[in-house]
N, C-alpha and C. Protein backbone atom coordinates (compact mmCIF):
# COMPACT_ATOMS: atom_id res chain seq x y z
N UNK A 1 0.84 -1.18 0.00
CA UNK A 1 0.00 0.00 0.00
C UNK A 1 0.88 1.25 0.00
N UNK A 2 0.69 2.25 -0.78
CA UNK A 2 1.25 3.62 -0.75
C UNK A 2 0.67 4.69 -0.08
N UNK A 3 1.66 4.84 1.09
CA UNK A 3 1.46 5.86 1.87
C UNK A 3 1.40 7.35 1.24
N UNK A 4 0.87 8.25 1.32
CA UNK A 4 0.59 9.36 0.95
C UNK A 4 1.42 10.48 1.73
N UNK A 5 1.07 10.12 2.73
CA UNK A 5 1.83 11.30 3.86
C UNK A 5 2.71 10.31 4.44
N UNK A 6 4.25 10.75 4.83
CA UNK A 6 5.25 10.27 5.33
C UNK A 6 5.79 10.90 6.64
N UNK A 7 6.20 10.33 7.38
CA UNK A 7 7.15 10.80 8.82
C UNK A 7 8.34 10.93 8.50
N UNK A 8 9.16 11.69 9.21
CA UNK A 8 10.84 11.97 8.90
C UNK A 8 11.22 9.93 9.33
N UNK A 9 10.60 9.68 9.88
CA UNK A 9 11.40 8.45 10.54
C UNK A 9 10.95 7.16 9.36
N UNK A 10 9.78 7.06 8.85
CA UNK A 10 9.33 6.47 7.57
C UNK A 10 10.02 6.52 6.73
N UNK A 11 10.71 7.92 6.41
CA UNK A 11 11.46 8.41 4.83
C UNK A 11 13.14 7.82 5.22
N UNK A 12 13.18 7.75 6.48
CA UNK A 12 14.89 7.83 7.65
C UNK A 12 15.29 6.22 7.15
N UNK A 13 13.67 5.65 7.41
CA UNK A 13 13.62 4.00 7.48
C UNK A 13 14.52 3.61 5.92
N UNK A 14 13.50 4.23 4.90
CA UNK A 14 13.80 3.66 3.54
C UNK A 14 15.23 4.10 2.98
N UNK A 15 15.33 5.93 2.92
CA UNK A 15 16.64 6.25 2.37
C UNK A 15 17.41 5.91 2.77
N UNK A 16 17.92 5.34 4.24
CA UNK A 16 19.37 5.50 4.77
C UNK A 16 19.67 6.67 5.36
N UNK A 17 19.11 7.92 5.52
CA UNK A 17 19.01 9.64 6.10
C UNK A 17 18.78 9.77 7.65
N UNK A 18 19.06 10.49 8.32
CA UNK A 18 18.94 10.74 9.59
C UNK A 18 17.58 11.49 9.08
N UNK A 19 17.06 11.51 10.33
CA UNK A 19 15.62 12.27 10.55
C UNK A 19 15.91 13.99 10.90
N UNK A 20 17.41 14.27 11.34
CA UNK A 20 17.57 15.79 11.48
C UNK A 20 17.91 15.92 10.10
N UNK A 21 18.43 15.33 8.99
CA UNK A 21 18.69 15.51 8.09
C UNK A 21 17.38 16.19 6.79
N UNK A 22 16.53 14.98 6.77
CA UNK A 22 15.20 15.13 6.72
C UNK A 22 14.58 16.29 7.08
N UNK A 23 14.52 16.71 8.29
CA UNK A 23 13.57 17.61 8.86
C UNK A 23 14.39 19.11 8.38
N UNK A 24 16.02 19.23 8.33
CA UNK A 24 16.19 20.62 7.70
C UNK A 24 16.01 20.73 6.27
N UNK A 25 16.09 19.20 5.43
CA UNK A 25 15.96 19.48 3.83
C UNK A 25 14.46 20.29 3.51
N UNK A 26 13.42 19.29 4.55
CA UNK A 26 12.01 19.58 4.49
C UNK A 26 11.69 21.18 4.08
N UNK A 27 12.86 22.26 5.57
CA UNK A 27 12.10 23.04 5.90
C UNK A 27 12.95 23.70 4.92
N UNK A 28 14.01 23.65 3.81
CA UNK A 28 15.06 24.40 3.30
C UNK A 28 14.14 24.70 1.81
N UNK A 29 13.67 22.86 2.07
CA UNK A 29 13.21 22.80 0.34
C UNK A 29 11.75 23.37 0.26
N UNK A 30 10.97 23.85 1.33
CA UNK A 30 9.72 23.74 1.46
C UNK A 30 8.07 22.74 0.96
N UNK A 31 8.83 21.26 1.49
CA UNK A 31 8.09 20.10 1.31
C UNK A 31 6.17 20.76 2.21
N UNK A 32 5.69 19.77 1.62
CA UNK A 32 4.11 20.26 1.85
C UNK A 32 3.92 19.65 3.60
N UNK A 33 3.39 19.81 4.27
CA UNK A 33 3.98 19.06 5.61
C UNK A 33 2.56 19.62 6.59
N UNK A 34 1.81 18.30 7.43
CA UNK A 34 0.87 18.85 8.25
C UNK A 34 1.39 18.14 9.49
N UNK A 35 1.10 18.96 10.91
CA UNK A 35 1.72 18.73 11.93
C UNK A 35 0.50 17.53 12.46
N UNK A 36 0.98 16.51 12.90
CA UNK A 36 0.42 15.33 14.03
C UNK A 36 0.50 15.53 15.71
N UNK A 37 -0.23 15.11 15.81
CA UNK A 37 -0.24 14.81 17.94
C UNK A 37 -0.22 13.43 18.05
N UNK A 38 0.80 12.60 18.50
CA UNK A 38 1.11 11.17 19.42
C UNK A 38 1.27 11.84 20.62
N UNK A 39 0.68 10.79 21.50
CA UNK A 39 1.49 10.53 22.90
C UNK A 39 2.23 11.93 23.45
N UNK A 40 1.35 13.15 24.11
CA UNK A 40 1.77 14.70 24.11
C UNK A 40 2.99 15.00 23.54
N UNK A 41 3.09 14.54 22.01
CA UNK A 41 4.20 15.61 21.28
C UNK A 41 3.56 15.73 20.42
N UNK A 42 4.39 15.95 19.43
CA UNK A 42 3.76 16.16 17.75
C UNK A 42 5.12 16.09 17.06
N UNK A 43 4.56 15.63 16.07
CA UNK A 43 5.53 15.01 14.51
C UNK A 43 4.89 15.89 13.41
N UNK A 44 5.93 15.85 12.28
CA UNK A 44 5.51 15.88 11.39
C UNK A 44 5.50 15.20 10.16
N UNK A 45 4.14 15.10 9.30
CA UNK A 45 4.21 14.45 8.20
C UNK A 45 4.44 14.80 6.85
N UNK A 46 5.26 14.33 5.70
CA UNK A 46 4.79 15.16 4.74
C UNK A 46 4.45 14.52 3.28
N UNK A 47 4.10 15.21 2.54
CA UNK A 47 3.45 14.84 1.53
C UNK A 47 4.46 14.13 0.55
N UNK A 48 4.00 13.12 -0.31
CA UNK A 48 4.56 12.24 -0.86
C UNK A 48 4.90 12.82 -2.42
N UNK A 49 4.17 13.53 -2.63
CA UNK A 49 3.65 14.15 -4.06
C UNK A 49 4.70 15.46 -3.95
N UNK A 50 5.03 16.10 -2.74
CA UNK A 50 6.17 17.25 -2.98
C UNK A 50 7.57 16.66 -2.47
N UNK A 51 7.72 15.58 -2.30
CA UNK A 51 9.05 15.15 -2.05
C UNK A 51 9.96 15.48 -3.09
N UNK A 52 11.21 15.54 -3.10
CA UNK A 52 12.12 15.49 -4.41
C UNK A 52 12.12 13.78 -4.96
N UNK A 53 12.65 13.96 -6.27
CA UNK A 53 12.15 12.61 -7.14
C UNK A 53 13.71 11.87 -6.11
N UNK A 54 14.53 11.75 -5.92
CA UNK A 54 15.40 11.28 -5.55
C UNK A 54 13.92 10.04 -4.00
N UNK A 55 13.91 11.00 -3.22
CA UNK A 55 13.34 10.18 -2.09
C UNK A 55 12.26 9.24 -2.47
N UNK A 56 11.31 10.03 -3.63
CA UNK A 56 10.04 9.57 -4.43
C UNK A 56 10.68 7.76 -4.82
N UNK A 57 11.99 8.09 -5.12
CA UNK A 57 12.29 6.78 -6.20
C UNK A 57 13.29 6.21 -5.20
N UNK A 58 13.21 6.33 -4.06
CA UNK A 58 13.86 5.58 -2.73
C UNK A 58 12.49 4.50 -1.80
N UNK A 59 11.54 5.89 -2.01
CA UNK A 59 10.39 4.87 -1.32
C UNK A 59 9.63 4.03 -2.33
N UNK A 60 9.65 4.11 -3.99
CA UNK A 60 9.33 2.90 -5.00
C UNK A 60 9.98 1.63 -4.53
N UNK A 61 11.54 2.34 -4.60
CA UNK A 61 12.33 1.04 -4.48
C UNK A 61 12.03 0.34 -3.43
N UNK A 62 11.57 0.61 -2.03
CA UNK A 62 11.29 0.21 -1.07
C UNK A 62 10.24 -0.49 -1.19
N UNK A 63 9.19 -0.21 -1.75
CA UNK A 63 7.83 -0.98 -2.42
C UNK A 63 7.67 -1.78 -3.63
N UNK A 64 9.25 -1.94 -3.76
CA UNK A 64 9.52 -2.78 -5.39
C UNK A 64 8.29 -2.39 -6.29
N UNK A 65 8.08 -0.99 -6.60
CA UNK A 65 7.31 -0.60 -7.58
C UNK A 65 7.63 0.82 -8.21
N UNK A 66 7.10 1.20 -9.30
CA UNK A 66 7.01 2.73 -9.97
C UNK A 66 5.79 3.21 -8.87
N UNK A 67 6.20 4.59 -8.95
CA UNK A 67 5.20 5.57 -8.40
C UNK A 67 4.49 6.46 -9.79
C-alpha cells in the first residue's frame, strides 16, 4: 500500500538519512507538511507528491514498484 503522507522516521527507514537531516531538507526545500499529535508531542508528516524525485524513487524502491 502507498502511503501518501510520510514521517521523517518512515522516509529515515527507507533512504538511509537521519531524521535531522530530513527535517532541515524539508524546511530548506519547502516540502508540503501537516503537523500530528502522538502521545503529548507532535511530529511531522509530509506529503509524498512534494518530495524530491530522488526520495520519491527511494520509497518505489522500497515498495519494489514505480510511483
Amino acid at each position: 500500500m502507498v502511503k501518501r503522507w510520510l514521517s521523517a522516521v518512515d522516509i529515515a527507514h527507507f533512504s538511509q538519512l537521519t531524521r535531522e537531516w530530513i527535517k532541515k531538507r524539508a524546511k530548506k526545500e519547502g516540502w508540503l507538511c501537516k503537523k500530528m499529535k502522538a502521545r503529548g508531542g507532535s511530529y511531522y508528516v509530509y506529503h509524498l507528491d512534494t518530495l524530491p524525485d530522488d526520495i520519491q524513487r527511494a520509497y518505489a524502491a522500497s515498495l519494489s514498484m514505480d510511483l
